[in-house]
C-alpha atoms as a PDB file:
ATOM      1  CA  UNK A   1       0.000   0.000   0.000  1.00  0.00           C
ATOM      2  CA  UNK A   2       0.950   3.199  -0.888  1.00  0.00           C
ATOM      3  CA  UNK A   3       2.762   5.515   2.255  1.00  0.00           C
ATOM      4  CA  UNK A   4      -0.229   7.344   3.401  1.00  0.00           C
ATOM      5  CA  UNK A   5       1.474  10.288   4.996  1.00  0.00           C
ATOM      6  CA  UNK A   6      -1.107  12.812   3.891  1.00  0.00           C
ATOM      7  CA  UNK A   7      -3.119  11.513   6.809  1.00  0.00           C
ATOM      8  CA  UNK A   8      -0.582  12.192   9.589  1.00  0.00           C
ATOM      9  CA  UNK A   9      -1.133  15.220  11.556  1.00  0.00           C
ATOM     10  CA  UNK A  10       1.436  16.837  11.319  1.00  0.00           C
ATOM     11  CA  UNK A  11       2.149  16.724   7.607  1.00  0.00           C
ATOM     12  CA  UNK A  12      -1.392  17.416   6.845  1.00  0.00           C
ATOM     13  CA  UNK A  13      -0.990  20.485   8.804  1.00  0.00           C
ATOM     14  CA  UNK A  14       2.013  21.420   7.038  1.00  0.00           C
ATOM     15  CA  UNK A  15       0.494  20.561   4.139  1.00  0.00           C
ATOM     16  CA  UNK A  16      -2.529  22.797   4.537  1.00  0.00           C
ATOM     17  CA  UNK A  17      -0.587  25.980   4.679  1.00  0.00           C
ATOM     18  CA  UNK A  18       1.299  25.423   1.632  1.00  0.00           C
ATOM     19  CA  UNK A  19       0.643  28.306  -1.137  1.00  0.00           C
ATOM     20  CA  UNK A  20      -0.752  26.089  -3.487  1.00  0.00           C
ATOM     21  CA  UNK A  21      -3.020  24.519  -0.966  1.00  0.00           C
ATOM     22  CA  UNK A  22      -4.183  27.727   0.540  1.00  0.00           C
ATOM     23  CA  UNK A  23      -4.985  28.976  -2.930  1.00  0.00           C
ATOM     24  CA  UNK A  24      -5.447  26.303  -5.462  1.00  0.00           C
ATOM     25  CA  UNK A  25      -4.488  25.976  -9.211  1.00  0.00           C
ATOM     26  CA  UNK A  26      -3.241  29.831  -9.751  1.00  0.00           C
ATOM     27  CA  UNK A  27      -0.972  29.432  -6.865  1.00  0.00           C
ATOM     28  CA  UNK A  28       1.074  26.570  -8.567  1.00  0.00           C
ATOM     29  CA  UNK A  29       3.090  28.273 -10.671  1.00  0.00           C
ATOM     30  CA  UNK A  30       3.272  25.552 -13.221  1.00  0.00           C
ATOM     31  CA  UNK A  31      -0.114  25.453 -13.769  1.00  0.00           C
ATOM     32  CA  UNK A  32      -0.119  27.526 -16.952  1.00  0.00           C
ATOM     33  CA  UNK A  33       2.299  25.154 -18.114  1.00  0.00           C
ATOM     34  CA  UNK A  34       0.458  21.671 -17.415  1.00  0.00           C
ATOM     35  CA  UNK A  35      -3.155  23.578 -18.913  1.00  0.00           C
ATOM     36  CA  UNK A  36      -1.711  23.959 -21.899  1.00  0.00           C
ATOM     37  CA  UNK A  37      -0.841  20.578 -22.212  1.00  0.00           C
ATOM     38  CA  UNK A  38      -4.460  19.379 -21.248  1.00  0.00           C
ATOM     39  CA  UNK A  39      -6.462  18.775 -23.884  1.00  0.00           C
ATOM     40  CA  UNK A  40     -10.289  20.389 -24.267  1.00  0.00           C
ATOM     41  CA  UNK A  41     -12.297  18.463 -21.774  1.00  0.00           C
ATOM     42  CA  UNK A  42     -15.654  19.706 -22.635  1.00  0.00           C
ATOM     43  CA  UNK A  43     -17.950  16.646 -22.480  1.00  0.00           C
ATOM     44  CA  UNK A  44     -15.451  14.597 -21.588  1.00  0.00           C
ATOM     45  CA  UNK A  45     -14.821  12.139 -18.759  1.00  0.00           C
ATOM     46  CA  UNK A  46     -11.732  12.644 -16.532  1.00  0.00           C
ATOM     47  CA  UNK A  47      -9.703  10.654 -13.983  1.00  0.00           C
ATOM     48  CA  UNK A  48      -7.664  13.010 -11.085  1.00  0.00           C
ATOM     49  CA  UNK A  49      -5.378  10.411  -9.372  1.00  0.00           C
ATOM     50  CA  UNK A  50      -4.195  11.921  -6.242  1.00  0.00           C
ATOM     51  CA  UNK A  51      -6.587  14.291  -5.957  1.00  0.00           C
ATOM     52  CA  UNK A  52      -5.980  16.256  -2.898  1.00  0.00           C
ATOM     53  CA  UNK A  53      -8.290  19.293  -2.101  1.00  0.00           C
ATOM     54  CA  UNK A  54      -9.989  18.759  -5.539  1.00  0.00           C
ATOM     55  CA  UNK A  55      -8.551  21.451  -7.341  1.00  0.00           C
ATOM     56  CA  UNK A  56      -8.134  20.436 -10.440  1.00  0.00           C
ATOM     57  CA  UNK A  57     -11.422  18.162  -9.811  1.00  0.00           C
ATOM     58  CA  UNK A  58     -13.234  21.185  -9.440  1.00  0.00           C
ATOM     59  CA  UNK A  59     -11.481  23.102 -12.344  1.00  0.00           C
ATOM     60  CA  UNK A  60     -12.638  20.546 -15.102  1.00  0.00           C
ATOM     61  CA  UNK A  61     -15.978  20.285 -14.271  1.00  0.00           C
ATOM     62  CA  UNK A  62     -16.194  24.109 -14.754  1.00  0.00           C
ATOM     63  CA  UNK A  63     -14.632  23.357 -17.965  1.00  0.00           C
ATOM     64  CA  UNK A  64     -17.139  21.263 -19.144  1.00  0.00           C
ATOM     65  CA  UNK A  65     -16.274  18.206 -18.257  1.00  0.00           C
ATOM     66  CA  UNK A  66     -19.181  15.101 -18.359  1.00  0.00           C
ATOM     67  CA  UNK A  67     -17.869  13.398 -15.053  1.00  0.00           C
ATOM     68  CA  UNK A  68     -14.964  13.980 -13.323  1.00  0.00           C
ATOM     69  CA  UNK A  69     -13.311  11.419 -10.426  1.00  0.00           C
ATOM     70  CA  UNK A  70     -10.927  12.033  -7.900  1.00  0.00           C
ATOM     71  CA  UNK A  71      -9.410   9.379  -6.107  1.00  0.00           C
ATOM     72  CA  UNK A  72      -6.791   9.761  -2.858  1.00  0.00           C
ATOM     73  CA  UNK A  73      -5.350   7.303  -0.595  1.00  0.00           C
ATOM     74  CA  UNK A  74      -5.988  10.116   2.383  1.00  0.00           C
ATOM     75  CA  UNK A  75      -9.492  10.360   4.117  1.00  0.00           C
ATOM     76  CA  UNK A  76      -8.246  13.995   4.783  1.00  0.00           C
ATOM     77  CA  UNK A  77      -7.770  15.023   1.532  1.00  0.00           C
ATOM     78  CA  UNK A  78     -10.870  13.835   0.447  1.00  0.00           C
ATOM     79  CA  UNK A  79     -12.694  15.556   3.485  1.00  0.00           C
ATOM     80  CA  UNK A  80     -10.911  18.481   2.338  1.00  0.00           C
ATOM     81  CA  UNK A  81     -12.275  18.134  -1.075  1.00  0.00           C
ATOM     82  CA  UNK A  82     -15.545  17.652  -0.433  1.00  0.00           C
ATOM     83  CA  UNK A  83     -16.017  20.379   2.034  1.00  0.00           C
ATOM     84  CA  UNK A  84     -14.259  22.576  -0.661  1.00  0.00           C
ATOM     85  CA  UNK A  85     -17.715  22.592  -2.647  1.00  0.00           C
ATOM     86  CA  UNK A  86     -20.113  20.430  -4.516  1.00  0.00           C
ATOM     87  CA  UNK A  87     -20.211  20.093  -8.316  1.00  0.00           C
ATOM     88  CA  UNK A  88     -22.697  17.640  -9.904  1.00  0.00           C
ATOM     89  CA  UNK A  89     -19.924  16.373 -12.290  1.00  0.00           C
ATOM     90  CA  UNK A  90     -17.542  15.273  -9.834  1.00  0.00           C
ATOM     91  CA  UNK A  91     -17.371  12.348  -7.734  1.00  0.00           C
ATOM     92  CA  UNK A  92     -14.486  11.331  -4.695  1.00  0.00           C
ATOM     93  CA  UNK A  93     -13.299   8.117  -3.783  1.00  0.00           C
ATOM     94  CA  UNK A  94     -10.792   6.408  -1.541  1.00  0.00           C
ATOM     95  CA  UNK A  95      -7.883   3.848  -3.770  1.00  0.00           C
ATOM     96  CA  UNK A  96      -4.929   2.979  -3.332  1.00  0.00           C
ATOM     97  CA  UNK A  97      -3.337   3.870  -6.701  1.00  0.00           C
ATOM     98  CA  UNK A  98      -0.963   0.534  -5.870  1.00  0.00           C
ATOM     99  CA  UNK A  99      -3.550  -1.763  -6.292  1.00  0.00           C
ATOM    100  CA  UNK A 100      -5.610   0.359  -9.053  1.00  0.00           C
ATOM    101  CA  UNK A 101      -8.201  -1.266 -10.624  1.00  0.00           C
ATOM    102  CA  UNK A 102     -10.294   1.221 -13.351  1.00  0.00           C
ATOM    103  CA  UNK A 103     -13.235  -0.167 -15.780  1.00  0.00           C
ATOM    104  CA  UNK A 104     -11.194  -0.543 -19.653  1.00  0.00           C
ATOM    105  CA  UNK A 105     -11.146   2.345 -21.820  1.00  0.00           C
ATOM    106  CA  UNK A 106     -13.458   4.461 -19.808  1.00  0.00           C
ATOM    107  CA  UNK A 107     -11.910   7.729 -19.666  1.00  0.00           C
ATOM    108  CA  UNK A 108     -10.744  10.515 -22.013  1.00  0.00           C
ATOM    109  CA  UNK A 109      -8.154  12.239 -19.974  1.00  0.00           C
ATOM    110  CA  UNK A 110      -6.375  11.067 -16.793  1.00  0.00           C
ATOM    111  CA  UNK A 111      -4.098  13.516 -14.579  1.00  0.00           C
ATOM    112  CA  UNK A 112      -2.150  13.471 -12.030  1.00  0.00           C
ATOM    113  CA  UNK A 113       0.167  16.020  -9.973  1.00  0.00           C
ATOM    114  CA  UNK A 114       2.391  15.151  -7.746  1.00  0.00           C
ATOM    115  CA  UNK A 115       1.644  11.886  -6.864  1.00  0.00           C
ATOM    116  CA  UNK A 116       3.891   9.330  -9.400  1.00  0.00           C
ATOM    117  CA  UNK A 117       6.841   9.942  -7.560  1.00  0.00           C
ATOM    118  CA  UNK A 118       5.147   8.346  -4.388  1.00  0.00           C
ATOM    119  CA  UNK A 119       4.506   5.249  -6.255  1.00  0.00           C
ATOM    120  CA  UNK A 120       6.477   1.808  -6.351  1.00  0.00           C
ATOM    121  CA  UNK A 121       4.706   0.083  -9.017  1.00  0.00           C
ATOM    122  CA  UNK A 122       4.897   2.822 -11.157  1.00  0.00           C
ATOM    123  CA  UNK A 123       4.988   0.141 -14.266  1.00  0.00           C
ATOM    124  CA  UNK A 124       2.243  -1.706 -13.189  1.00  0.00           C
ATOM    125  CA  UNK A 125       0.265   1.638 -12.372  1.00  0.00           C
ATOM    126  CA  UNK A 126       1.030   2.810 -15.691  1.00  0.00           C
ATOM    127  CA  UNK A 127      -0.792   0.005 -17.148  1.00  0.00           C
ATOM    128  CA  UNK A 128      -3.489   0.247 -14.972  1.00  0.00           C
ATOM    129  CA  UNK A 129      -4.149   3.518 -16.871  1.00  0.00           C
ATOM    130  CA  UNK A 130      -3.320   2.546 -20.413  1.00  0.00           C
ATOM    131  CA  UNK A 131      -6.289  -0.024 -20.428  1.00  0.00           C
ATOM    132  CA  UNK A 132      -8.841   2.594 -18.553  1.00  0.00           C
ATOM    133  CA  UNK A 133      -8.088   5.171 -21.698  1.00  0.00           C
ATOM    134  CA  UNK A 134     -10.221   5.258 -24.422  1.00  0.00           C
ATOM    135  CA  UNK A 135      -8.316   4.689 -27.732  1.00  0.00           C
ATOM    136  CA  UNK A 136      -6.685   8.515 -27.896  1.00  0.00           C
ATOM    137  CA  UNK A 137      -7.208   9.482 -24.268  1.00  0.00           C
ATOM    138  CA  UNK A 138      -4.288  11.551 -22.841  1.00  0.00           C
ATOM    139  CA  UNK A 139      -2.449  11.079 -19.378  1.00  0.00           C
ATOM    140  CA  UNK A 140      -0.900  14.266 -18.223  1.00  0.00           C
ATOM    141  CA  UNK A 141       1.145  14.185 -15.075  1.00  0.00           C
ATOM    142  CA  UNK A 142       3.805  16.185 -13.226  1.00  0.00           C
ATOM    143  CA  UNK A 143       6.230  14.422 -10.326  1.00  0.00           C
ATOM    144  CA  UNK A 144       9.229  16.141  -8.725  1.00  0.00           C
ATOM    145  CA  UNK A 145      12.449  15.829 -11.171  1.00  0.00           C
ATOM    146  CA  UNK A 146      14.809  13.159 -10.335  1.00  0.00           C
ATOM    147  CA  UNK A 147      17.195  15.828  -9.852  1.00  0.00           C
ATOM    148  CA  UNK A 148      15.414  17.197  -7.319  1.00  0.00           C
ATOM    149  CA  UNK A 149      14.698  14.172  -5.729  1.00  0.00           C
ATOM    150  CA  UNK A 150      18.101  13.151  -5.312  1.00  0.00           C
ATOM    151  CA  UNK A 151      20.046  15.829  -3.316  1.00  0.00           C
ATOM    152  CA  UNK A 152      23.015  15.573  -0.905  1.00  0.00           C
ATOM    153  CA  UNK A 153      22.334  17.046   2.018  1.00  0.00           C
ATOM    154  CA  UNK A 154      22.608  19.526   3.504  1.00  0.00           C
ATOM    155  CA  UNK A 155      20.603  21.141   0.065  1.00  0.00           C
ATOM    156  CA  UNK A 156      22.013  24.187  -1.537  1.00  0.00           C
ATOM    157  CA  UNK A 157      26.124  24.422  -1.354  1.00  0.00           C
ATOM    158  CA  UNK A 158      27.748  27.749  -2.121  1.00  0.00           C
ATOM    159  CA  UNK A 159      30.898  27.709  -4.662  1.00  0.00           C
ATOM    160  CA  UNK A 160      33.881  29.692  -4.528  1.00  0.00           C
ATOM    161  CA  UNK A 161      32.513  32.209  -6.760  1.00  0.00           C
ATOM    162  CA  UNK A 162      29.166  32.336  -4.548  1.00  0.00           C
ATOM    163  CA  UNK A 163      26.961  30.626  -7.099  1.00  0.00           C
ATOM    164  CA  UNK A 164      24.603  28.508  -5.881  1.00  0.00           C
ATOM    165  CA  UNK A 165      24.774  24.854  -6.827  1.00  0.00           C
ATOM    166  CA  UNK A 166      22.380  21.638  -6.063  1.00  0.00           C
ATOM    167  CA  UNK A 167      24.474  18.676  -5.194  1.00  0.00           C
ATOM    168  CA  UNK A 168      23.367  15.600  -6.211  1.00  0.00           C
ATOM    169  CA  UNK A 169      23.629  12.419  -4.693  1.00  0.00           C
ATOM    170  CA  UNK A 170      23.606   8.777  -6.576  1.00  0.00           C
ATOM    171  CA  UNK A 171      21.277  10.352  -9.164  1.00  0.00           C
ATOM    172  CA  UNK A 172      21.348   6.495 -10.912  1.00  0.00           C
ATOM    173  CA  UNK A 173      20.935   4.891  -7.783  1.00  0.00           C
ATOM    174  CA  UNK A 174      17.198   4.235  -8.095  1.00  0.00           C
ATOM    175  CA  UNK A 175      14.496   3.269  -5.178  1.00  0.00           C
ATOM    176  CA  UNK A 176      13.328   5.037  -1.800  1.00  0.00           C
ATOM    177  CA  UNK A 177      14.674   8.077  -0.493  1.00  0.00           C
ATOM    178  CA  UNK A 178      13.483   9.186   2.745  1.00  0.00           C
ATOM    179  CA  UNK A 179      13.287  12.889   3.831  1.00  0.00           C
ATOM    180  CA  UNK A 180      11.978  15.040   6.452  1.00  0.00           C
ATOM    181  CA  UNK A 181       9.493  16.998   4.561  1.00  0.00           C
ATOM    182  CA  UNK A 182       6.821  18.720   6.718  1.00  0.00           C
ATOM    183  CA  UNK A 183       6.929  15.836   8.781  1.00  0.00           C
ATOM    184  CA  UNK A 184       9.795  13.055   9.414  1.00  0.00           C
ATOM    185  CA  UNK A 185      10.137  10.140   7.196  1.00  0.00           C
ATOM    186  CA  UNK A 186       8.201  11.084   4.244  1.00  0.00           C
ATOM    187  CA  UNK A 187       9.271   7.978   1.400  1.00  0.00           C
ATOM    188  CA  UNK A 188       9.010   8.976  -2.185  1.00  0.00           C
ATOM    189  CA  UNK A 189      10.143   6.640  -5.061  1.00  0.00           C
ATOM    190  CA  UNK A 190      13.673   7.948  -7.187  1.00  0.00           C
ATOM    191  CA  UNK A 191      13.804   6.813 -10.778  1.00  0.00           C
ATOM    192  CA  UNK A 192      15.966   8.386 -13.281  1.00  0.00           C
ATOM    193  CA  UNK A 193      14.489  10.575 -16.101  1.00  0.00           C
ATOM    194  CA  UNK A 194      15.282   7.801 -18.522  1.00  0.00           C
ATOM    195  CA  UNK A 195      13.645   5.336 -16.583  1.00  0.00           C
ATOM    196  CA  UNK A 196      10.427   7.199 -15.841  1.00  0.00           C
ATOM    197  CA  UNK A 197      10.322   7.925 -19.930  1.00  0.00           C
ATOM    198  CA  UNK A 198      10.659   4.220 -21.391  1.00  0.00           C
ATOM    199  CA  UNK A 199       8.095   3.086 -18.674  1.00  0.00           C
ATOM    200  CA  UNK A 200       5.783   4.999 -20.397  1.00  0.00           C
ATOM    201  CA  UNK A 201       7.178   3.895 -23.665  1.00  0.00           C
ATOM    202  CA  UNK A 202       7.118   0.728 -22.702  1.00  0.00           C
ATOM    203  CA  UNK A 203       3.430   0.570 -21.345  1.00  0.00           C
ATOM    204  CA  UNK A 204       2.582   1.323 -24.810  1.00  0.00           C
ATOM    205  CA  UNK A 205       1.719   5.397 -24.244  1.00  0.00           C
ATOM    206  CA  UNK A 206       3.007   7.689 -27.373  1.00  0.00           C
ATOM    207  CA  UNK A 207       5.104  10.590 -25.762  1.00  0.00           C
ATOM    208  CA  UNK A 208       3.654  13.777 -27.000  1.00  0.00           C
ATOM    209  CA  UNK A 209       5.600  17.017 -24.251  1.00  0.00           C
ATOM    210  CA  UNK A 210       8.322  16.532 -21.823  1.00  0.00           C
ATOM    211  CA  UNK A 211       9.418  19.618 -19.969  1.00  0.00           C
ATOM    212  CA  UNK A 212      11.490  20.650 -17.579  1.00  0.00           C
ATOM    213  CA  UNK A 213      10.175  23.169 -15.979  1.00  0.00           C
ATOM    214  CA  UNK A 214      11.049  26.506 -14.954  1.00  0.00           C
ATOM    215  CA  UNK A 215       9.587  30.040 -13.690  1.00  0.00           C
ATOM    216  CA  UNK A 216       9.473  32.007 -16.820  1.00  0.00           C
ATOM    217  CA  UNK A 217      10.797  35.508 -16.243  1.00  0.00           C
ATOM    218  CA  UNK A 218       7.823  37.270 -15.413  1.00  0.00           C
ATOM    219  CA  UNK A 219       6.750  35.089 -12.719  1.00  0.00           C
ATOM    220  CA  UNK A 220      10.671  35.555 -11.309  1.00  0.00           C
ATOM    221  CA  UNK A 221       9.781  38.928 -10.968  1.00  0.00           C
ATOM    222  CA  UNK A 222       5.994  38.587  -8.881  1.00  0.00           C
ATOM    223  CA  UNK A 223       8.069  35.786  -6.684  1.00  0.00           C
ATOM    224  CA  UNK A 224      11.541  35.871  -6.621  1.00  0.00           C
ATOM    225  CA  UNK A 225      12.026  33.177  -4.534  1.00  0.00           C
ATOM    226  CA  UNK A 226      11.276  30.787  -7.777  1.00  0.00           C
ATOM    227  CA  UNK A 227      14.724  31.997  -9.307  1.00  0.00           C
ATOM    228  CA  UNK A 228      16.370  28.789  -6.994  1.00  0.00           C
ATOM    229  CA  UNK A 229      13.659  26.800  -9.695  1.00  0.00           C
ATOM    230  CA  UNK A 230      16.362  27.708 -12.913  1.00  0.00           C
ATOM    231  CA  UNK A 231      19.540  26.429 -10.877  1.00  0.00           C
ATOM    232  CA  UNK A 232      17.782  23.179 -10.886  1.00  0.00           C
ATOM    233  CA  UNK A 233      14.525  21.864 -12.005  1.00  0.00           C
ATOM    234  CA  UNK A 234      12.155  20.821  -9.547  1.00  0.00           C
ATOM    235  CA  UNK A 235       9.282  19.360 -11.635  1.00  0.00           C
ATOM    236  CA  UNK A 236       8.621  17.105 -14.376  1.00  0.00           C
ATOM    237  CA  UNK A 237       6.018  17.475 -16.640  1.00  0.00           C
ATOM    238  CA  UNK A 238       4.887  15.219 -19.090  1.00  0.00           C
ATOM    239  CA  UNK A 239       2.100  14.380 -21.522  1.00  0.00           C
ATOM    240  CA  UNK A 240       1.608  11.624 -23.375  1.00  0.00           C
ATOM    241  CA  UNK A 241      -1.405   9.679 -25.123  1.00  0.00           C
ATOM    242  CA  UNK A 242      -3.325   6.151 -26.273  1.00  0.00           C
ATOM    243  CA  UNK A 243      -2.637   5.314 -29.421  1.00  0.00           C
END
């Protein structure tokens, strides 16, 4: 089963007062970058694994969307969600996305942020999906990068020239890592770039955007804490569909 730290205490309260938690989509500043990689969902039927507070849930129902599911392991998030507002296209369950089990070719578009890079199975989750896709359904995800994921510690090092540089440790060295991230012991799942990619290949998915991302210059200047985001890349996004 799938680490369920979402539901601790102390991580959910952690959680909770994260930007992006506090004020949704707009306050993830790659959002503008995963929407335009989402295809148009009007009338469509849509799969959020690892919902959270619904956001996105919530977002492509208003879009149109015919029926929109969110699934998370946490009974917190999904309280969260569901006291975050009603919508008569979208529906919440509890699953373990280890153990997925979806009805074949049932959905248009399946997303998912920030949640691979929890997962073990991510091969046999990926074909989990593939089968619930119609035939030319898209999956569009984001996970942290595998550089980001693979730091020495103590984070950020200082050169001789006082540049800022991200160490990495055992980058091809792939399996748990286990940090202290708003609360101790938080496991997430390190695979290399190149490993992530042909598991998707291999499942059979046609890769259609891979990117990198970073804070584009403008929204540098509204936050300029996200200029540590082009010394290293924190997220991977990537979208990809059924043949």
């Amino acid at each position: 089963m799938t680490q369920n730290i979402y539901d601790n205490d102390a991580f959910f309260t952690g959680y909770s007062q994260l930007p992006r938690s506090i004020g949704g989509l707009d306050s993830a500043p790659e959002w503008p970058a995963l929407r335009a990689m989402l295809p148009d969902v009007q009338g469509k039927q849509v799969l959020d694994l690892g919902c959270g507070y619904g956001w996105f849930c919530r977002w492509a129902a208003q879009a149109g969307a015919a029926r929109v599911l969110g699934v998370d392991v946490s009974e917190k998030m999904l309280a969260q969600a569901r006291g975050m507002g009603n919508h008569a296209a979208v529906e919440y369950a509890r699953l373990d996305l280890e153990q997925l089990a979806l009805p074949p070719a049932s959905y248009d578009l399946i997303y998912s942020s920030l949640t691979f890079h929890y997962i073990e199975g991510f091969a046999t989750l990926l074909a989990a999906i593939r089968q619930s896709l119609k035939p030319g359904g898209k999956l569009v995800f984001s996970i942290e990068h595998p550089i980001f994921m693979a730091p020495r510690q103590p984070g950020w090092l200082t050169d001789a020239q006082g540049r800022k540089r991200w160490p990495v440790d055992s980058y091809q060295q792939q399996g748990p890592r286990v940090s202290d991230w708003l609360a101790p012991g938080v496991i997430k799942q390190h695979r290399t770039i190149g490993t992530t990619l042909n598991a998707l290949i291999h499942a059979g998915f046609q890769l259609e955007h891979v990117e990198e991302w970073g804070p584009t210059d403008e929204q540098v200047a509204q936050q300029p804490a996200l200029a540590e985001e082009r010394e290293r890349p924190m997220l991977l996004l990537v979208g990809c569909g059924r043949p």
